[in-house]
Protein backbone atom coordinates (compact mmCIF):
# COMPACT_ATOMS: atom_id res chain seq x y z
CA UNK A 1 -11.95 -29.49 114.53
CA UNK A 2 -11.17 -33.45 112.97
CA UNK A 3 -11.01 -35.25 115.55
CA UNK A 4 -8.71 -38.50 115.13
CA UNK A 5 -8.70 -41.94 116.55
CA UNK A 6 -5.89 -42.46 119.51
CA UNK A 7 -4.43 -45.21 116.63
CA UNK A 8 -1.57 -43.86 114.42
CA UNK A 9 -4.12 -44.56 110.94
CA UNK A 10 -6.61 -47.44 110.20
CA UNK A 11 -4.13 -50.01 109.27
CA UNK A 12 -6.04 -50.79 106.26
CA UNK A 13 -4.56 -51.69 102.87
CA UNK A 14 -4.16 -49.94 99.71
CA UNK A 15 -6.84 -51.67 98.06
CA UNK A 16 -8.75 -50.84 100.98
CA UNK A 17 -7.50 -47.12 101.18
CA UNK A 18 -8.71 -46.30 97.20
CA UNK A 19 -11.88 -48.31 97.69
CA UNK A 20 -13.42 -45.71 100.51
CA UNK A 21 -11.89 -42.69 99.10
CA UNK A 22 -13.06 -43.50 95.67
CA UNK A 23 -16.32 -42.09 96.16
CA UNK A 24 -14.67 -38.15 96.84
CA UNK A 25 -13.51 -38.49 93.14
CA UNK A 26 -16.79 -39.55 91.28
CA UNK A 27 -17.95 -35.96 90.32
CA UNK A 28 -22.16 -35.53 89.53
CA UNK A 29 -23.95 -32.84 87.49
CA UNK A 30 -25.48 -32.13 90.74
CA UNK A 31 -23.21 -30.82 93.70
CA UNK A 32 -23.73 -32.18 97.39
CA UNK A 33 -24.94 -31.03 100.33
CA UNK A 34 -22.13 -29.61 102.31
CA UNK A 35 -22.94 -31.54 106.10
CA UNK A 36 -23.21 -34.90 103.64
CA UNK A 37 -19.87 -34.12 102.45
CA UNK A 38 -18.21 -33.34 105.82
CA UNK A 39 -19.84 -36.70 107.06
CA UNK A 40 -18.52 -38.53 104.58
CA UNK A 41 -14.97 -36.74 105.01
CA UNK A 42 -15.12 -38.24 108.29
CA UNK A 43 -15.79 -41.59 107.66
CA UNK A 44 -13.93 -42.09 104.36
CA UNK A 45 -10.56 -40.16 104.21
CA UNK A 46 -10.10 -38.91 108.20
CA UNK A 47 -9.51 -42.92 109.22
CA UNK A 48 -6.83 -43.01 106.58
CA UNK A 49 -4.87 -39.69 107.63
CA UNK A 50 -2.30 -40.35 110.09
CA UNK A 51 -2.54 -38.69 113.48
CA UNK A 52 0.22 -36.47 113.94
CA UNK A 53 -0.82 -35.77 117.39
CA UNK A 54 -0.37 -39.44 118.77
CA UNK A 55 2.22 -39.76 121.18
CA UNK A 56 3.35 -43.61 119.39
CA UNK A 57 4.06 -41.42 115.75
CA UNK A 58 7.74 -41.50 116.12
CA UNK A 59 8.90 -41.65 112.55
CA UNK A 60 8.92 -38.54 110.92
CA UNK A 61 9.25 -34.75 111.27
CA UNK A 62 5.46 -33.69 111.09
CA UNK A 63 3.02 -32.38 114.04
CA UNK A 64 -0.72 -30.98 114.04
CA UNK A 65 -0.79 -27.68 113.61
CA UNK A 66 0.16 -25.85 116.93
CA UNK A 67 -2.77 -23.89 118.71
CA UNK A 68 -1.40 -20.28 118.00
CA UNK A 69 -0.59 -20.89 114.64
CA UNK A 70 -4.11 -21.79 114.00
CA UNK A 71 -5.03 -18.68 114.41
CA UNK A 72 -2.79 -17.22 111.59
CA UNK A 73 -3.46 -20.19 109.35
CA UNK A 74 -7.10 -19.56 109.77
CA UNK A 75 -6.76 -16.36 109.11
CA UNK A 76 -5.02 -16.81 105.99
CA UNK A 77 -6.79 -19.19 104.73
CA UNK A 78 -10.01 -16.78 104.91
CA UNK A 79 -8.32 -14.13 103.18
CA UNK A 80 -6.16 -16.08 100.44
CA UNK A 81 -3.45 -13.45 100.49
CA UNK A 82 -1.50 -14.12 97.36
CA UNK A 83 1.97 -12.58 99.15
CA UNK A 84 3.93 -11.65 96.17
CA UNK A 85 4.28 -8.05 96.92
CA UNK A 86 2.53 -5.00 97.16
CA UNK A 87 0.50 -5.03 94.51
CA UNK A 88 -1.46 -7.97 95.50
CA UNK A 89 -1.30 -7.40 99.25
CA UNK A 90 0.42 -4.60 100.93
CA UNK A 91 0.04 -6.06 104.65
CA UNK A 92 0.88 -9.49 103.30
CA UNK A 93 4.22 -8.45 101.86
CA UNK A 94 5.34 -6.06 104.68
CA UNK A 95 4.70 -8.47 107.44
CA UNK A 96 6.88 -11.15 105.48
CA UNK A 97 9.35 -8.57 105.43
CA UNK A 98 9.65 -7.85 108.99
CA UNK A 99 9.29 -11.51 109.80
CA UNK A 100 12.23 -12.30 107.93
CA UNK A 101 14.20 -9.26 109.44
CA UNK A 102 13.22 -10.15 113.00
CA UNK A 103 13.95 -14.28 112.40
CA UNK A 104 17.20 -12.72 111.25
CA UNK A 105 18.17 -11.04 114.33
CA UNK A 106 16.85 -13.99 116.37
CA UNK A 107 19.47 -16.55 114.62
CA UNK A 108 22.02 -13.77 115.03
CA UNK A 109 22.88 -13.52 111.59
CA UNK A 110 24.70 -10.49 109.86
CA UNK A 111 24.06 -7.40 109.91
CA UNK A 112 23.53 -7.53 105.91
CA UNK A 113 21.26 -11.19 106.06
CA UNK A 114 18.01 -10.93 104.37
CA UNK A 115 15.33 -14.43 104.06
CA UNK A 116 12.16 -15.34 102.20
CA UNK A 117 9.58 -17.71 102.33
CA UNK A 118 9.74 -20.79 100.24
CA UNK A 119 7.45 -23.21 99.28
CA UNK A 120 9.49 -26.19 100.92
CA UNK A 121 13.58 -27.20 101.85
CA UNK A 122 13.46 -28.70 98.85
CA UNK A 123 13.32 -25.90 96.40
CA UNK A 124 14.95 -23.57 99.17
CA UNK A 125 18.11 -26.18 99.02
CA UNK A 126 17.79 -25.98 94.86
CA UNK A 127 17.76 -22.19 94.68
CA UNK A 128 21.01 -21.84 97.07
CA UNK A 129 22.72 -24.35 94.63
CA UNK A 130 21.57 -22.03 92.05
CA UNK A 131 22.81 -19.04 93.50
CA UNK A 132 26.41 -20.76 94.40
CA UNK A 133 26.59 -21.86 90.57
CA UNK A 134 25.39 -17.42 89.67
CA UNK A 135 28.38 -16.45 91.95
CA UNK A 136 30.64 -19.02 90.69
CA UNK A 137 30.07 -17.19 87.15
CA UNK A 138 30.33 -14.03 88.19
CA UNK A 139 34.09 -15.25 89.10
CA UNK A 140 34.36 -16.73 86.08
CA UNK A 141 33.11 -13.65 83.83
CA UNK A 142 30.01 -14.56 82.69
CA UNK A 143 25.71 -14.21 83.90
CA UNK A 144 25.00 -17.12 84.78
CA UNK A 145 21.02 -16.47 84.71
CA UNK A 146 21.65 -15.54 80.74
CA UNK A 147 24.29 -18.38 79.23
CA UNK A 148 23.20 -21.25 82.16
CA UNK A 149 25.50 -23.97 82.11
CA UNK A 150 26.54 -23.69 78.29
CA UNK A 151 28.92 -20.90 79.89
CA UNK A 152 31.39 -22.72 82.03
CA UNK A 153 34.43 -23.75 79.71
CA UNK A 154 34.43 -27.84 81.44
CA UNK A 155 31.16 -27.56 82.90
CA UNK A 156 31.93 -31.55 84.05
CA UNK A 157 34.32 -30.78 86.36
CA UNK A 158 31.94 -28.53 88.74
CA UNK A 159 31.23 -30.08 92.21
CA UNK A 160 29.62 -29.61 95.31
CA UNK A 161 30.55 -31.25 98.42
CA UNK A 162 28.28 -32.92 100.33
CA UNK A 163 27.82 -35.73 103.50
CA UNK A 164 27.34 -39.07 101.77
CA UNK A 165 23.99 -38.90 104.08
CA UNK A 166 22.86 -35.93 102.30
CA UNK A 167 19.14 -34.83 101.93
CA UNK A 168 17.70 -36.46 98.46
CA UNK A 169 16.42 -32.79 97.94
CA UNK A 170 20.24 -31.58 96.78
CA UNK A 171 20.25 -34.89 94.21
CA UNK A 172 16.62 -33.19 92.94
CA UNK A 173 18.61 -30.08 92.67
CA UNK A 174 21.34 -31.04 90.62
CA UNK A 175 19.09 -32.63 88.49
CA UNK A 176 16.94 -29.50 88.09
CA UNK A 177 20.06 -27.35 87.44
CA UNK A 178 21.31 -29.29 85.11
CA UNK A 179 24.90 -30.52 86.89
CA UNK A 180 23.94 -34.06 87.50
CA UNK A 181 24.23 -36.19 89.84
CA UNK A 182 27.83 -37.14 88.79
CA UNK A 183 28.50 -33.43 90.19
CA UNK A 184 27.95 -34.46 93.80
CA UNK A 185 31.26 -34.64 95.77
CA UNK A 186 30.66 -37.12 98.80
CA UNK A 187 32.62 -37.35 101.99
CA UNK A 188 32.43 -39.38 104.96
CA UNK A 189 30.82 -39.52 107.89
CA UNK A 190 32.45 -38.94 111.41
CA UNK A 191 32.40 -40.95 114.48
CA UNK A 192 29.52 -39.38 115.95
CA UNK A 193 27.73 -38.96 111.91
CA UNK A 194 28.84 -35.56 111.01
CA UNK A 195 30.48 -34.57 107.63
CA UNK A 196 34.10 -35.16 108.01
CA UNK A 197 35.73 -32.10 108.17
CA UNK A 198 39.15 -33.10 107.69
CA UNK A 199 38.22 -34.65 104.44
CA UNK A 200 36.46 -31.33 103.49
CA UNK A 201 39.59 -29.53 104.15
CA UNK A 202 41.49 -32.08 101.89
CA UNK A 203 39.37 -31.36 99.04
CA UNK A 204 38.97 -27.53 99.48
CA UNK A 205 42.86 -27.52 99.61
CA UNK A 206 43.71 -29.67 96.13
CA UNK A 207 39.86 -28.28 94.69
CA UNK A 208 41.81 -26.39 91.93
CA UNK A 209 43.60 -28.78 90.29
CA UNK A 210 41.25 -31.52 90.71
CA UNK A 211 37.92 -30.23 90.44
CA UNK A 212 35.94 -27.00 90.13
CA UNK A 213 34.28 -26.84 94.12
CA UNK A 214 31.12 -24.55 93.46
CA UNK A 215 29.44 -25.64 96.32
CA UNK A 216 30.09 -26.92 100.11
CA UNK A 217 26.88 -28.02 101.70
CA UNK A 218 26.72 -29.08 105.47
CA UNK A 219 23.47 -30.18 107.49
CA UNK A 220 22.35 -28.58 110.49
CA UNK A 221 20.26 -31.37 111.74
CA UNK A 222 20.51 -34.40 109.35
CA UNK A 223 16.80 -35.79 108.70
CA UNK A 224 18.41 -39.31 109.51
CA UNK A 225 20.70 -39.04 112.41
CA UNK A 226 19.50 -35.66 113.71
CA UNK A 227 23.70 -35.01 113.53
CA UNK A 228 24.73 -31.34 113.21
CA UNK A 229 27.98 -30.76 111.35
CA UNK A 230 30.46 -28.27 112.81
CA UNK A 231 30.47 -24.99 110.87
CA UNK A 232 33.82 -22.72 111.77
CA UNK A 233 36.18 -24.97 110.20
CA UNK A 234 34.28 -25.62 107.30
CA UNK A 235 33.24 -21.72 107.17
CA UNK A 236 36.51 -20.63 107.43
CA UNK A 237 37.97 -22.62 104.97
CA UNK A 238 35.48 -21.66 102.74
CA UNK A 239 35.80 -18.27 102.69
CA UNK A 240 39.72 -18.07 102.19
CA UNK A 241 38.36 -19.84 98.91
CA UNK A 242 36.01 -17.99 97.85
CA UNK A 243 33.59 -21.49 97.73
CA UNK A 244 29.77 -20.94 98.61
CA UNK A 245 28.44 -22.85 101.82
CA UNK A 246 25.30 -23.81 102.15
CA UNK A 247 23.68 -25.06 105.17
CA UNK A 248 20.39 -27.19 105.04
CA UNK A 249 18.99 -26.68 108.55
CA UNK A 250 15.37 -27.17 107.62
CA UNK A 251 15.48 -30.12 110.42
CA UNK A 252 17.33 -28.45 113.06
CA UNK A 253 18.29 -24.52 112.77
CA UNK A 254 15.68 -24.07 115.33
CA UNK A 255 17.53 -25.53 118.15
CA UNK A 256 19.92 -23.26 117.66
CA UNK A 257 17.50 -21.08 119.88
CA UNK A 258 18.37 -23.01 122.93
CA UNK A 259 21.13 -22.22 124.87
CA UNK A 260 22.13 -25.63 125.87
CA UNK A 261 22.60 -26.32 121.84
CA UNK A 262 24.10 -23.09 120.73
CA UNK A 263 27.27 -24.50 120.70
CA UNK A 264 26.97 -26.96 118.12
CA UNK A 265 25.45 -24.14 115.61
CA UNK A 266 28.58 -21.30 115.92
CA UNK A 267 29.74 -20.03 112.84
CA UNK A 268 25.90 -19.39 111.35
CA UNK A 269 26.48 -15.64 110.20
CA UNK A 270 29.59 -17.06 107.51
CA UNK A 271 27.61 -19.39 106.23
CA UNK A 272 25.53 -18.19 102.58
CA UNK A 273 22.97 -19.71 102.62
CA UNK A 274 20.72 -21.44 105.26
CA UNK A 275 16.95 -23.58 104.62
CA UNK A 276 14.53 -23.85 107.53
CA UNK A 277 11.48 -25.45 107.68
CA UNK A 278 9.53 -24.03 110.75
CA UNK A 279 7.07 -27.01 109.79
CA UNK A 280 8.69 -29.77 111.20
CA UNK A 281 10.10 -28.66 114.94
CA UNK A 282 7.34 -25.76 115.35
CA UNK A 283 4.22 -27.21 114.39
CA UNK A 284 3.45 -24.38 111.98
CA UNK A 285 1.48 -25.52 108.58
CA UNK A 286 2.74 -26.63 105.78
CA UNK A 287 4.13 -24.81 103.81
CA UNK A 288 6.46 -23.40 106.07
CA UNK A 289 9.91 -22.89 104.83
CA UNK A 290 12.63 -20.40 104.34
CA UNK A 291 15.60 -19.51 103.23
CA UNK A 292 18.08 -17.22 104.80
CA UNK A 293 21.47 -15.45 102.88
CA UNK A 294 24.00 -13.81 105.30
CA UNK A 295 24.51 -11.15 102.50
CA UNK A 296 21.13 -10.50 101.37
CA UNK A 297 22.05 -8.54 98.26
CA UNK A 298 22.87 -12.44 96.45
CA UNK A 299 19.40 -12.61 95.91
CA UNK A 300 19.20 -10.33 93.28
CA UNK A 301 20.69 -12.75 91.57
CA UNK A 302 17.21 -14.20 90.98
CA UNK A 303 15.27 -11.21 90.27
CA UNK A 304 12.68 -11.73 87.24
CA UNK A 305 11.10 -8.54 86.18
CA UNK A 306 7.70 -8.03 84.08
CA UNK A 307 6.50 -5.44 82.20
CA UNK A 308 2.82 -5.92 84.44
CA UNK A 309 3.73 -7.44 87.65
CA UNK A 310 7.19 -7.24 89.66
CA UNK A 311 7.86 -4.56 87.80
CA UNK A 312 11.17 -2.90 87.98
CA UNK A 313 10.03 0.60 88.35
CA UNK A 314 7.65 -0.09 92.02
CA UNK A 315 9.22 0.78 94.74
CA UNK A 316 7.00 -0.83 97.46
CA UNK A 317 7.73 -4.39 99.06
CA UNK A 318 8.28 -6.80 96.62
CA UNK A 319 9.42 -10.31 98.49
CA UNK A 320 8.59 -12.20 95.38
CA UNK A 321 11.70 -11.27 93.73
CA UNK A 322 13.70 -13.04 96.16
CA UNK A 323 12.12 -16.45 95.10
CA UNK A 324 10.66 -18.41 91.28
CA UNK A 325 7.33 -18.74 92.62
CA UNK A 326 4.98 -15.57 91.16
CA UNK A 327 1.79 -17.09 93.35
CA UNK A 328 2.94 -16.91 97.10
CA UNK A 329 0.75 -18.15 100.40
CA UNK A 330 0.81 -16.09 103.29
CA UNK A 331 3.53 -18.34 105.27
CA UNK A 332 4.48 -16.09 107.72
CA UNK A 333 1.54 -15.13 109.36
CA UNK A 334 0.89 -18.81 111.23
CA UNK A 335 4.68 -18.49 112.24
CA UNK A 336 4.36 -14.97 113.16
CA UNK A 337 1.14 -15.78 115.45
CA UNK A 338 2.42 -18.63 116.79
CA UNK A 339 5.40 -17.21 117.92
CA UNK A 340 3.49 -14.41 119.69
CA UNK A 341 1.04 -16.87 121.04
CA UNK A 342 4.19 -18.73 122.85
CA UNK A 343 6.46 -16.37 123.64
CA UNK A 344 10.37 -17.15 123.22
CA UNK A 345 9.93 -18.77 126.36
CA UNK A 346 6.87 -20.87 125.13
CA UNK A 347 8.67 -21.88 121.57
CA UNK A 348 11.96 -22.79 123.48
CA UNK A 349 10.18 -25.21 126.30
CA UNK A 350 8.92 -26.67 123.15
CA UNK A 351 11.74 -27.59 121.27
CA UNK A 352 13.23 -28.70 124.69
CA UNK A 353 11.29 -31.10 124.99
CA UNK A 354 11.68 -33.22 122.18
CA UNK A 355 15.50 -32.81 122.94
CA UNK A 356 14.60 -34.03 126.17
CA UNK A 357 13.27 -36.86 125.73
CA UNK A 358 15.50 -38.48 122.88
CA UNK A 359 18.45 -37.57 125.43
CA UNK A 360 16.35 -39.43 128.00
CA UNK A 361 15.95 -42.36 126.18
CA UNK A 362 19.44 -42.50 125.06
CA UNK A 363 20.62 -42.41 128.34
CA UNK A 364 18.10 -45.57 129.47
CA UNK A 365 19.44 -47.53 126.86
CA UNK A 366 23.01 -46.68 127.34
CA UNK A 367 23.77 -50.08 128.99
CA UNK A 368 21.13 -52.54 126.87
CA UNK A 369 22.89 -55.41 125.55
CA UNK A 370 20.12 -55.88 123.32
CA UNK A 371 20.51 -52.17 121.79
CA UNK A 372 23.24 -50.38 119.44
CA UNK A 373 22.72 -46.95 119.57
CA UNK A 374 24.33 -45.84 116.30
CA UNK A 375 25.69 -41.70 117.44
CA UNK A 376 25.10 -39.31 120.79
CA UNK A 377 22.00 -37.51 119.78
CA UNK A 378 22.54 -34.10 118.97
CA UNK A 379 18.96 -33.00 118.20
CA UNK A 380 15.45 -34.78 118.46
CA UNK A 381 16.25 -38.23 116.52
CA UNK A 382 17.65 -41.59 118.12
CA UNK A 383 19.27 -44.07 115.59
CA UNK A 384 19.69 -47.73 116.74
CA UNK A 385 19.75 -51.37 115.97
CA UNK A 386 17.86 -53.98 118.25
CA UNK A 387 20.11 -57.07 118.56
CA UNK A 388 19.28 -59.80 120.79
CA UNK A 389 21.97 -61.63 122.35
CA UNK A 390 21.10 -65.14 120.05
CA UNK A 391 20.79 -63.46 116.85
CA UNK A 392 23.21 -64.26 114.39
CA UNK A 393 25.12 -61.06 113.05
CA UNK A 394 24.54 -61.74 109.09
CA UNK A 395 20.59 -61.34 110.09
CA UNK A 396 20.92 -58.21 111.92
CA UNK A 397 19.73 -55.99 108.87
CA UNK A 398 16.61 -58.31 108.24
CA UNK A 399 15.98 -58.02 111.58
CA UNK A 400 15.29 -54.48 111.29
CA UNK A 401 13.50 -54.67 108.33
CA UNK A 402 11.16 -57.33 110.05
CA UNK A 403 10.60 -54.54 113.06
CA UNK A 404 10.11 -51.42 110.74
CA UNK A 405 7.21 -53.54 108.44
CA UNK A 406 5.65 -55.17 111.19
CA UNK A 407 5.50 -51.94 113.35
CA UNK A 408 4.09 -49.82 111.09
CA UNK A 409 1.98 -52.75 109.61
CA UNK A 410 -0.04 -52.91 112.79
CA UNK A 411 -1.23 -49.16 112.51
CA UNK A 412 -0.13 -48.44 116.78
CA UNK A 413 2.94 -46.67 116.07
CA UNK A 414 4.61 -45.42 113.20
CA UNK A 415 8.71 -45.83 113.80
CA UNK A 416 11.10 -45.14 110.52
CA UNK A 417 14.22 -47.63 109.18
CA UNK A 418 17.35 -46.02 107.58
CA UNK A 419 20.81 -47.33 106.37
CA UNK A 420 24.22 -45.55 107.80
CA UNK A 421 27.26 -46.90 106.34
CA UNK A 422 26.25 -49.86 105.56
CA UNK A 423 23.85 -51.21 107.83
CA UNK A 424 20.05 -51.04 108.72
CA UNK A 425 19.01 -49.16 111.52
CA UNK A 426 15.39 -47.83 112.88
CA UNK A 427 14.69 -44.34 113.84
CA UNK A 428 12.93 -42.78 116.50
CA UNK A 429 11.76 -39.16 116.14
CA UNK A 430 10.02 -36.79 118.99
CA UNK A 431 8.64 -33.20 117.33
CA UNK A 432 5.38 -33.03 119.04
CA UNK A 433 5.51 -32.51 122.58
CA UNK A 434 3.07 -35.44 123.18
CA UNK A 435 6.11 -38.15 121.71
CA UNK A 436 7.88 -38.51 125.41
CA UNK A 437 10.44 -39.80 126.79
CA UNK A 438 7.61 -42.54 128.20
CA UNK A 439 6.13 -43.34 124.60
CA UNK A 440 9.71 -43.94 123.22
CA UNK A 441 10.53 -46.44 126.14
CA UNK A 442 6.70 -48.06 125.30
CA UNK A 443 8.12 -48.13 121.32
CA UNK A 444 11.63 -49.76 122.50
CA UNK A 445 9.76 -52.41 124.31
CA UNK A 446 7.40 -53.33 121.39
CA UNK A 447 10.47 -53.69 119.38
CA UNK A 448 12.41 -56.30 121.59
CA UNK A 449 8.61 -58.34 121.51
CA UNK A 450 8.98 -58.44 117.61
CA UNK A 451 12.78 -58.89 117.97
CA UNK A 452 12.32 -61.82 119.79
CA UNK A 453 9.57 -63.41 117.79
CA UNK A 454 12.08 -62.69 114.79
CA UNK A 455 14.68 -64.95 116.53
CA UNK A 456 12.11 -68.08 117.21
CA UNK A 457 11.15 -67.64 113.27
């Protein structure tokens, strides 16, 4: 096991950083002793990593691997399970299987939902788009996996709504699929930084005159605010239209396991299509991602058969057909152990308590003149601007800027900066149980020191 320094990384620089690691890239004719390697492992790259497991990294939605996943991801590791499908590993496959079905039931999805592993949100977000563009094909009367975009009849005037605060990943996507950016609908944000769903409405209600609405995509758990949009409206709406909604809950599906939170994730089983990433709330290694459809018969609509491998004559599990990817890891085992490891009880305590503390510090710094807390947190993540009493207003975003660089600059803690309609604003994030309600008070108080050097600058 690495063990890590109690600082957040070395705080070196980049010329710094390539000068030490340099030395793992200069390949001899001669290969080198394994202990000399793991030695200099240690002292070369290991100072440079950052330590997931300090209770001061507050920025971002990673964690050390979680003690009963190690178990599976050593395991998997050994055995390099390429989980395809049968062919190539017939435990491999069927345990992804009945992972899926069980994660299923646990999310209380429909009866008819199906899921499969992906390699990240990113290409799980990308391959719902692509499926909501299939459908929206099928209506139209072509295959869309045979005449692509060249089918449409105005293929400019297909949209998909989305948060202006929506995850860079769907902007990768409609590059990737060939819509464009220029395809991306945006509506604004709510009082407490949720997708406005009046405005959706609006546009679902004029959508066929105006545009062609492929798409409605809603966050369960935005990566900046932590802000969960409100589903049976939206759903609803969506359905009478016959428009695909997609959720992106790879930040925060999982708290939809807690009672206290249910509330804010009703309307799951009408949704399509739903990304998780099990990576960032659960500790499990990356890559750790999925993506779930209510009806699980729409993924046929990416089904690539070969005349060697996936071929359409076996009959045995086959969850690569589900996905691009014809190389698979074995993703589900670390989840599956880690899960059995905890319990429900275990994995729910766990998510609690990042909820927990964000709540807590929220609460402490309800009544600080010197703090603007941006939304009432709805998941693990605390946006805010620091603004002391003599600051001018007009420096307010430098001011954040000068706390974010500074901050991270020193290599102690690791806090994140973000911009909501309009203005600058840092980020506090608690995944890992060790990030408490104690460490994010420490973090606030380190940021009024800077603020106030700031102000005598």
């Amino acid at each position: 096991m690495v063990v890590m320094s109690r600082a957040i990384y070395s705080g070196a620089s980049l010329a710094q950083v390539r000068s030490d690691l340099k030395g793992l890239v200069e390949f001899e004719y001669e290969g080198m002793d394994s202990t000399d390697l793991s030695s200099q492992l240690k002292t070369t790259l290991v100072p440079h990593l950052l330590n997931y497991g300090s209770p001061e990294f507050q920025s971002m939605f990673n964690a050390f691997p979680e003690e009963g996943a190690l178990i599976g991801a050593e395991l998997a590791l050994h055995v390099n399970q390429g989980v395809t499908n049968w062919q190539v590993s017939p435990g491999g496959a069927v345990l992804e299987e009945l992972c899926c079905e069980k994660l299923c039931e646990l999310f209380e999805l429909s009866e008819k939902s199906e899921a499969t592993f992906m390699y990240s949100g990113t290409y799980g977000n990308q391959q719902a788009l692509y499926l909501a563009l299939h459908r929206h094909a099928e209506k139209m009367g072509f295959d869309y996996s045979k005449e692509g975009m060249s089918g449409f009849v105005n293929p400019q005037n297909l949209k998909i709504v989305v948060a202006e605060d929506v995850h860079f990943s769907v902007l990768h996507a409609t590059r990737f699929l060939g819509l464009g950016e220029n395809a991306l609908l945006k509506i604004g944000l709510d009082e407490n930084l949720r997708i406005n769903p009046a405005e959706v409405m609006k546009v679902l209600e004029g959508h066929a005159s105006e545009h062609e609405i492929v798409c409605v995509v809603v966050t369960l758990g935005s990566t900046i605010t932590g802000s969960v949009d409100g589903l049976p409206g939206i759903s609803k709406m969506c359905s009478e239209k016959g428009v695909w909604l997609h959720a992106d809950g790879a930040y925060g599906l999982a708290y939809s396991l807690l009672p206290e939170k249910e509330h804010l994730f009703r309307g799951l089983e009408m949704v399509d299509s739903i990304v998780w990433d099990p990576h960032k709330q659960l500790g499990i290694p990356i890559p750790s991602s999925l993506l779930f459809l209510n009806d699980g018969t729409n993924f046929e609509r990416v089904n690539v058969y070969s005349n060697y491998f996936n071929r359409k004559e076996e009959e045995m599990p086959n969850p690569g057909l589900k996905s691009p990817p014809s190389t698979r890891p074995f993703s589900a085992l670390p989840l599956v152990t880690s899960i059995k490891t905890q319990g429900l009880h275990g994995l729910r305590q766990r998510l609690r308590s990042s909820i927990n503390a964000v709540n807590d510090l929220a609460e402490f710094l309800i009544d600080d003149a010197e703090i603007e807390i941006m939304n009432e947190p709805d998941t693990g993540v605390i946006c805010f601007r620091v603004q002391p009493v003599e600051i001018d207003k007009q420096d307010l975003c430098s001011l954040q800027e000068y706390v974010y660089k500074r901050t991270n600059l020193e290599g102690k803690r690791a806090i994140s900066i973000a911009t909501i309609k309009g203005k600058k604003v840092l980020r506090l994030v608690s995944v890992s149980p060790e990030v408490t309600v104690r460490a994010l008070k420490s973090t606030i108080l380190s940021i009024k020191e800077m603020a106030k050097k700031f102000v005598k600058n």
